[in-house]
C-alpha atoms as a PDB file:
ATOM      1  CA  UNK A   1      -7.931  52.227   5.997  1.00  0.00           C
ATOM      2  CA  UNK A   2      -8.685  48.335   4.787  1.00  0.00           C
ATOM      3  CA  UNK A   3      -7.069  45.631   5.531  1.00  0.00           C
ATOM      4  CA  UNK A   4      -4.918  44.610   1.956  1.00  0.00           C
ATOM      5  CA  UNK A   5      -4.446  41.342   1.461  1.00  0.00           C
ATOM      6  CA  UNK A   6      -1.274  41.469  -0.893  1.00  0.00           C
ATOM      7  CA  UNK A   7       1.216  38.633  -0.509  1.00  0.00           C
ATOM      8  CA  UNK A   8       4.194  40.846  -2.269  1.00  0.00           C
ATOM      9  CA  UNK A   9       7.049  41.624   0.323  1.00  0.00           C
ATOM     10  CA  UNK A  10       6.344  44.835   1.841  1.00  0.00           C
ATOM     11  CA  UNK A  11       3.051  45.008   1.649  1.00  0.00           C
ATOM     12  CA  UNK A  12       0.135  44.673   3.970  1.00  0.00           C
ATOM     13  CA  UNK A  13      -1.697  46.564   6.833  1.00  0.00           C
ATOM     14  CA  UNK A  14       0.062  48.186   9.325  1.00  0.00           C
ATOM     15  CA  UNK A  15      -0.468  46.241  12.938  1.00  0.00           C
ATOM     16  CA  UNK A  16      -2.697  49.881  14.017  1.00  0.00           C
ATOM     17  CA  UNK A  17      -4.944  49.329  11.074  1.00  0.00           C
ATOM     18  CA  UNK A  18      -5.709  45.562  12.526  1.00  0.00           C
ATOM     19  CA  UNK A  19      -6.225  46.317  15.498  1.00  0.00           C
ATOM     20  CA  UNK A  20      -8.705  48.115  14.385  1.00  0.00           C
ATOM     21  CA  UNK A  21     -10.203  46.261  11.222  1.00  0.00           C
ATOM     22  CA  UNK A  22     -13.349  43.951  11.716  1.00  0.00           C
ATOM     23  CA  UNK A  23     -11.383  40.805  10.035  1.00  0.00           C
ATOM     24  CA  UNK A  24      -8.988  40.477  13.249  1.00  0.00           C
ATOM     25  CA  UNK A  25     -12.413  39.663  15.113  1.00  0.00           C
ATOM     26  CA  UNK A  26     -13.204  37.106  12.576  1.00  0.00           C
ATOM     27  CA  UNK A  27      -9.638  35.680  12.172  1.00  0.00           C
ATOM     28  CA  UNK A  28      -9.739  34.739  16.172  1.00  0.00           C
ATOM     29  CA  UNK A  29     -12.975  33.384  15.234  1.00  0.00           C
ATOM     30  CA  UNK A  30     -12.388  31.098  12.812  1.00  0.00           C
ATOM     31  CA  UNK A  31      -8.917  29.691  14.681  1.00  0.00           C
ATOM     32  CA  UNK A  32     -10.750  29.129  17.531  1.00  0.00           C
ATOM     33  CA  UNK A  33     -13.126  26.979  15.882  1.00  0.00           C
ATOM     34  CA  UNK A  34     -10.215  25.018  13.970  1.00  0.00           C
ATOM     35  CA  UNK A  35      -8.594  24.729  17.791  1.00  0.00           C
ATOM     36  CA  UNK A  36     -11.863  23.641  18.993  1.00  0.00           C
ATOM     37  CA  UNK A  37     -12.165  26.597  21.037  1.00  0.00           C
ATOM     38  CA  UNK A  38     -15.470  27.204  22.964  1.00  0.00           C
ATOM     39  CA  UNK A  39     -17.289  30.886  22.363  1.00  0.00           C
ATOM     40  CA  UNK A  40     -15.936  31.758  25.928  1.00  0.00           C
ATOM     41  CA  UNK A  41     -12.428  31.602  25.167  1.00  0.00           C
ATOM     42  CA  UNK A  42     -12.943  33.690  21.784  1.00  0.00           C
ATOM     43  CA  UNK A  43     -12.589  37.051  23.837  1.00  0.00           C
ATOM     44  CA  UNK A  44      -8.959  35.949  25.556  1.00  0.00           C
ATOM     45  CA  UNK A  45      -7.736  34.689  21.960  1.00  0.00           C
ATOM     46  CA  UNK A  46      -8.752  38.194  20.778  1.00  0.00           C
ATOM     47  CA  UNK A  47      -6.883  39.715  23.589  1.00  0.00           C
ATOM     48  CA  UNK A  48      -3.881  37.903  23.204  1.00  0.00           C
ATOM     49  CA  UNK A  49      -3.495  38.498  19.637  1.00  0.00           C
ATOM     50  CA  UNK A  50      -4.432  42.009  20.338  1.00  0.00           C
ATOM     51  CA  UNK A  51      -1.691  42.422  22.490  1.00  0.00           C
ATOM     52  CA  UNK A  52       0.915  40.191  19.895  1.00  0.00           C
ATOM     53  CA  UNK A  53       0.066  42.842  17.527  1.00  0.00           C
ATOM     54  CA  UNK A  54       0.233  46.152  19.923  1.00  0.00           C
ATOM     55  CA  UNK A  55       4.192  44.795  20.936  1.00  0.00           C
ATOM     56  CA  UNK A  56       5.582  44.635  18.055  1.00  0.00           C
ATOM     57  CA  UNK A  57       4.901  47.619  17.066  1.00  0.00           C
ATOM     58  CA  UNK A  58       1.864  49.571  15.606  1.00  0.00           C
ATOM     59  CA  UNK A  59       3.664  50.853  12.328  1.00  0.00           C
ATOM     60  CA  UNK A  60       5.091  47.845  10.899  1.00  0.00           C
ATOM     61  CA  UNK A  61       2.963  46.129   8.061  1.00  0.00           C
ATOM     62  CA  UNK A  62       2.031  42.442   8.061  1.00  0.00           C
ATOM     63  CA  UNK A  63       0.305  40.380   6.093  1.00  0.00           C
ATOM     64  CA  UNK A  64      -2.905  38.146   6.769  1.00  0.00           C
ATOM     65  CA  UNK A  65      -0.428  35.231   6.686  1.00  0.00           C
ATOM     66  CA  UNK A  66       1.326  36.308   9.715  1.00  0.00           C
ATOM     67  CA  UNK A  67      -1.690  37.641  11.927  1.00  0.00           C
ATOM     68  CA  UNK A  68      -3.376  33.745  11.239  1.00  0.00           C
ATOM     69  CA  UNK A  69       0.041  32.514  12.158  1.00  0.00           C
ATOM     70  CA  UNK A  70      -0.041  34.290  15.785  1.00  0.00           C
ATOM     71  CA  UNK A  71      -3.643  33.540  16.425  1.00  0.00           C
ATOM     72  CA  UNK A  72      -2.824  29.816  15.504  1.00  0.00           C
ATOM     73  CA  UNK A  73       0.166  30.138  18.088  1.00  0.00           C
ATOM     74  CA  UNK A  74      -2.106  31.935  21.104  1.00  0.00           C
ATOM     75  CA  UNK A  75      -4.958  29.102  20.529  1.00  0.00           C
ATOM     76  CA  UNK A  76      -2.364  26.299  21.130  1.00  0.00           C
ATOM     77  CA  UNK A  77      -1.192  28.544  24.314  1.00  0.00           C
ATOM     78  CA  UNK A  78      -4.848  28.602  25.658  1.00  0.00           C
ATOM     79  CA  UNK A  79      -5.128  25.160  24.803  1.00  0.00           C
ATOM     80  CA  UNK A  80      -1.825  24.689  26.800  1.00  0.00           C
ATOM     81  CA  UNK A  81      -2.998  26.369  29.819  1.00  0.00           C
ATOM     82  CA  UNK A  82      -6.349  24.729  30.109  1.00  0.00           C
ATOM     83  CA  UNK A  83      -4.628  21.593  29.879  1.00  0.00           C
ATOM     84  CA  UNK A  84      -2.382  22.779  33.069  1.00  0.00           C
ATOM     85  CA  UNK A  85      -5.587  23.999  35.174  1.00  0.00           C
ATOM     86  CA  UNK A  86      -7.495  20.704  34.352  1.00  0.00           C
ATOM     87  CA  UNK A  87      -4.137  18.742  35.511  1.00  0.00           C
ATOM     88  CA  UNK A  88      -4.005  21.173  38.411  1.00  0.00           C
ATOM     89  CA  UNK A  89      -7.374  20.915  39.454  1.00  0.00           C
ATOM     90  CA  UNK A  90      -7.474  17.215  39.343  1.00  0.00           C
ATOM     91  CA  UNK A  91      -4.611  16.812  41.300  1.00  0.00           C
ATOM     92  CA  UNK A  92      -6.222  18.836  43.604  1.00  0.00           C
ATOM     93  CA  UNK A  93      -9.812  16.650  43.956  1.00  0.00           C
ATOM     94  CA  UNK A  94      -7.596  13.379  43.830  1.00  0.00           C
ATOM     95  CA  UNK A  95      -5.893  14.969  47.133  1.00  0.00           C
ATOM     96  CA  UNK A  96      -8.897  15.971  48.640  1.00  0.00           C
ATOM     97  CA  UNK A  97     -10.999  12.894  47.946  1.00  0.00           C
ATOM     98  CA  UNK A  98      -8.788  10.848  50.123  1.00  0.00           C
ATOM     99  CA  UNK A  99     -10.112   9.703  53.209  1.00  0.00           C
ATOM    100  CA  UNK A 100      -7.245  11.651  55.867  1.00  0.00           C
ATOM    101  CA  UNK A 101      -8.827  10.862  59.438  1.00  0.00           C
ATOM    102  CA  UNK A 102      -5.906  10.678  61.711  1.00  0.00           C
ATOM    103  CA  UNK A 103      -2.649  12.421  62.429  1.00  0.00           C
ATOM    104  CA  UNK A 104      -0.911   9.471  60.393  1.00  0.00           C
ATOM    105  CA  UNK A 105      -2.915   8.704  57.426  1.00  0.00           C
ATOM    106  CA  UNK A 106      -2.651  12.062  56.762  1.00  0.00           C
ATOM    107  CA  UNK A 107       0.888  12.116  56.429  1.00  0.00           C
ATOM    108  CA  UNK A 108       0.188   9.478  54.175  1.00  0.00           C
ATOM    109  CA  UNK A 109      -2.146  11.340  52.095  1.00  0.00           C
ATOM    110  CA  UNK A 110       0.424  13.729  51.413  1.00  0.00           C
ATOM    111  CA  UNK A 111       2.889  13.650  48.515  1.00  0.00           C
ATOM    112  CA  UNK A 112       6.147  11.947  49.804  1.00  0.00           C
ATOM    113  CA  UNK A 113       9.536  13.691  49.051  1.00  0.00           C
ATOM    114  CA  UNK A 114      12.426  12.519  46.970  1.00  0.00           C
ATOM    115  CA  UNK A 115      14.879  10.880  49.389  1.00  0.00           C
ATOM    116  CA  UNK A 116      18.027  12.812  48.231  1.00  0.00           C
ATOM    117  CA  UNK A 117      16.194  16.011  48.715  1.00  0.00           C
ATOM    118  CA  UNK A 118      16.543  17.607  52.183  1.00  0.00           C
ATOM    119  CA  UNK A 119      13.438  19.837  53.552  1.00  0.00           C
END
């Protein structure tokens, strides 16, 4: 069955019929390239809103509005996450860069601990 694009309450595509139409494909597309999304992330938007759709059910209808709505909210979550691994991983080369040669610089090297917290 095709996707309807009818904005009365009510109406719309069941979530099955999505997952299975072409235009969910280009939906993911299209946010990704508002988000600034590279072509590499385009499959793991796809999956997420894939899987948005699958749990909440597979007979309920929605509109277009609300499946652009999700994808918008999974793009800022991938955005969200790469900005955590590129914190992560610079964290990471600003620990490693450091030049830790003896027993005691490297204890400087090291993140100190908050002085009311006991280890």
């Amino acid at each position: 069955m095709p996707v309807r694009w009818e904005n009365e309450r009510g109406s719309g595509t069941t979530r099955d019929e999505w997952l299975e139409s072409p235009y969910l494909g280009r939906v993911a597309a299209r946010v990704a390239h508002e988000y600034g999304l590279g072509t590499d992330d385009l499959p793991d938007l796809l999956q997420e809103l894939r899987i948005a759709l699958w749990k909440q059910g597979l007979e309920q209808r929605v509109g277009a509005a609300w499946v652009v709505r999700v994808t918008r909210h999974k793009a800022v979550d991938l955005l969200r996450q790469r900005m955590r691994t590129r914190r992560r991983d610079g964290v990471f080369t600003t620990i490693a860069a450091r030049p830790c040669i003896t027993s005691r610089s490297i204890t400087s090297c090291m993140p100190r601990r908050h002085p009311c917290r006991q280890s």
